[in-house]
Protein backbone atom coordinates (compact mmCIF):
# COMPACT_ATOMS: atom_id res chain seq x y z
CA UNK A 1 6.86 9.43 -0.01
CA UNK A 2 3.55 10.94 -0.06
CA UNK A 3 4.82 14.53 -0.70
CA UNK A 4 6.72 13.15 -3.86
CA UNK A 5 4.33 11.72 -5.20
CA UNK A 6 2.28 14.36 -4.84
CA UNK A 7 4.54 17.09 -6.15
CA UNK A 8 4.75 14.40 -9.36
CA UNK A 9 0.86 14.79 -9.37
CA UNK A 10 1.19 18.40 -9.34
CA UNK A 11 4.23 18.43 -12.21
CA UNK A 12 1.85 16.42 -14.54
CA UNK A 13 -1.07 18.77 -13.94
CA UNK A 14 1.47 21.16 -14.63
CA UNK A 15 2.07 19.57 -17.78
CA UNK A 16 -0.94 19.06 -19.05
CA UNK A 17 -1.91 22.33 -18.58
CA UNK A 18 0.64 24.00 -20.42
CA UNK A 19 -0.04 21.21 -23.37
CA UNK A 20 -3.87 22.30 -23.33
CA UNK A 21 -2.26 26.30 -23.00
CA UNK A 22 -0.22 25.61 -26.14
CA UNK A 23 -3.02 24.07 -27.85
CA UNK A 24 -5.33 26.47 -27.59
CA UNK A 25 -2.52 29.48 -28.53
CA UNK A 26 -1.85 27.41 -31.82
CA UNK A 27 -5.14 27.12 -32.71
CA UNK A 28 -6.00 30.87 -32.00
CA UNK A 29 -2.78 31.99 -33.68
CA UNK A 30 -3.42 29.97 -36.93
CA UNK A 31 -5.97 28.63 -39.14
CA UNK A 32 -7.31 25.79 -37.81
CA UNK A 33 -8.15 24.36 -41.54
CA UNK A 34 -4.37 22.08 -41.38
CA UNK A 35 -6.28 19.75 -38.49
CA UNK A 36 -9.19 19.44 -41.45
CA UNK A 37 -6.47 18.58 -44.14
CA UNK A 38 -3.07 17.51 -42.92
CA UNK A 39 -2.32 17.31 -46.78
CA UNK A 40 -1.87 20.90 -47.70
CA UNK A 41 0.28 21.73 -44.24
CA UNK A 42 2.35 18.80 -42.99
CA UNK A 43 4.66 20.95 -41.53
CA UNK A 44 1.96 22.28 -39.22
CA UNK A 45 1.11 18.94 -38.53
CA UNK A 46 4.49 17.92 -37.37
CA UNK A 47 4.81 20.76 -35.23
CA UNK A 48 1.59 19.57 -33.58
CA UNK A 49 2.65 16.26 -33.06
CA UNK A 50 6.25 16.79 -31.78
CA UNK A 51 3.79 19.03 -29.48
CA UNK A 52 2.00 16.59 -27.99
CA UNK A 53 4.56 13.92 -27.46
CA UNK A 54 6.74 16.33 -26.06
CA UNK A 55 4.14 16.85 -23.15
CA UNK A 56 2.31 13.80 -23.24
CA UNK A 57 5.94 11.71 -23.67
CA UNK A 58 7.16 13.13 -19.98
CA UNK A 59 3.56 12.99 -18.62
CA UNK A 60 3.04 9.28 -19.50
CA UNK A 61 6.69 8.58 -18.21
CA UNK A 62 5.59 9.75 -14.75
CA UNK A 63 2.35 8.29 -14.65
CA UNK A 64 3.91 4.55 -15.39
CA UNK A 65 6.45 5.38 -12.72
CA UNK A 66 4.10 6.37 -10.46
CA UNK A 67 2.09 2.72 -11.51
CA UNK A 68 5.42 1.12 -11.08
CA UNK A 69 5.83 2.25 -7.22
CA UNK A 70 2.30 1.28 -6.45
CA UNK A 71 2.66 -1.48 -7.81
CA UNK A 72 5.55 -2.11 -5.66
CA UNK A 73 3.92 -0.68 -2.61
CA UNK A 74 0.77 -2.93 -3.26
CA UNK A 75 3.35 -5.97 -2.90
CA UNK A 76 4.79 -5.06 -0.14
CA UNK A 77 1.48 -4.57 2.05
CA UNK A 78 0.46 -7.64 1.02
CA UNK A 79 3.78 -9.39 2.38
CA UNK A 80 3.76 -7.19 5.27
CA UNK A 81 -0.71 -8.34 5.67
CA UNK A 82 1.08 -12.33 5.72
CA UNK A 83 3.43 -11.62 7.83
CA UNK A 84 0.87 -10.22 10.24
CA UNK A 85 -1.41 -13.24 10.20
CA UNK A 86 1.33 -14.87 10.82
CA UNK A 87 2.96 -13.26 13.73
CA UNK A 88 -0.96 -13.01 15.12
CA UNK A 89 -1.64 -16.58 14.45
CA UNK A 90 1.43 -17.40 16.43
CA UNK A 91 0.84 -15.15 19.42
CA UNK A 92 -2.86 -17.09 19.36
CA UNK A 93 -1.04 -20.18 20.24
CA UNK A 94 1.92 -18.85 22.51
CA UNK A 95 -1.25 -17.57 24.38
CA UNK A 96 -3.53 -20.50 24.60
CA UNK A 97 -0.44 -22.72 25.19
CA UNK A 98 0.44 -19.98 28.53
CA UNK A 99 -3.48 -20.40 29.56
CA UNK A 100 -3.77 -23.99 29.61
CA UNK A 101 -0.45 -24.26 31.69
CA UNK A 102 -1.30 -21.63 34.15
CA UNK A 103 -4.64 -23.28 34.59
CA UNK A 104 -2.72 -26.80 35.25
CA UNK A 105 -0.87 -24.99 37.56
CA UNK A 106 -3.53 -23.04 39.39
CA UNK A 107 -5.01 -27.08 39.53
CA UNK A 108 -2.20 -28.49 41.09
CA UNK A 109 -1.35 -25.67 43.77
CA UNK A 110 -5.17 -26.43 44.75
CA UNK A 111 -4.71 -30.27 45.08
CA UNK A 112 -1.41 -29.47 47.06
CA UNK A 113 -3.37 -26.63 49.52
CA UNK A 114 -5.77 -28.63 49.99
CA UNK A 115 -3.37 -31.91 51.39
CA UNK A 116 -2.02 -29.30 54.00
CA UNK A 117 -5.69 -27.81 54.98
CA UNK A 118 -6.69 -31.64 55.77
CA UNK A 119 -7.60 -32.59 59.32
CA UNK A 120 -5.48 -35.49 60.40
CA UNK A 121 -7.22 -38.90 60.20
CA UNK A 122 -7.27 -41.68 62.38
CA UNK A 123 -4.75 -43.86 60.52
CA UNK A 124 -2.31 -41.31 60.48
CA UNK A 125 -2.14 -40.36 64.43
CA UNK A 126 -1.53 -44.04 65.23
CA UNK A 127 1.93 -43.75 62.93
């Protein structure tokens, strides 16, 4: 996922620097005077423009896909950060819960050594 997006990085770097390349040919290759006056060469003009959303058009369709998917991806890690707290706030519980019963138990194995470890009393040699 990572090398996609960044070979979609590296296409629109691409991109824009064949649209600043293309720039910079027109303006050396013509007079620059049209950008002044876009009356006197409107052809010029639309030849600039169909230009720039030609590059820009594919560039800015990339860049709000890649928006779209981290978008998306933002989502998800949030859903999966829930789900987490979740599953950790459970395993809190399941592990208090096991400690409380293990002590109960450790307790009552005491009380039960310690009715066997007991000398015999008086009382209970006469039965």
């Amino acid at each position: 996922m990572n090398a996609e997006r960044s070979e979609k990085l590296a296409e629109a770097i691409d991109a824009t620097s064949e649209f600043e390349g293309e720039i910079r040919e027109l303006i050396r290759s013509r007079d620059v005077t049209f950008l002044r006056t876009p009356g006197k060469s409107g052809g010029d003009m639309n030849n600039l423009n169909s230009l720039i959303q030609r590059v820009a058009g594919g560039s800015t369709g990339e860049i709000d896909n890649l928006i779209m998917q981290l978008q998306d991806m933002r989502d998800f890690l949030r859903e999966e950060a829930d789900r987490v707290q979740h599953e950790i706030s459970n395993y809190a519980k399941a592990s208090h819960a096991a400690r409380q019963h293990v002590e109960m138990l450790a307790d009552r194995l005491s009380e039960w050594r310690t009715g066997f470890e007991a000398p015999p009393t008086a009382a209970s040699q006469e039965q």
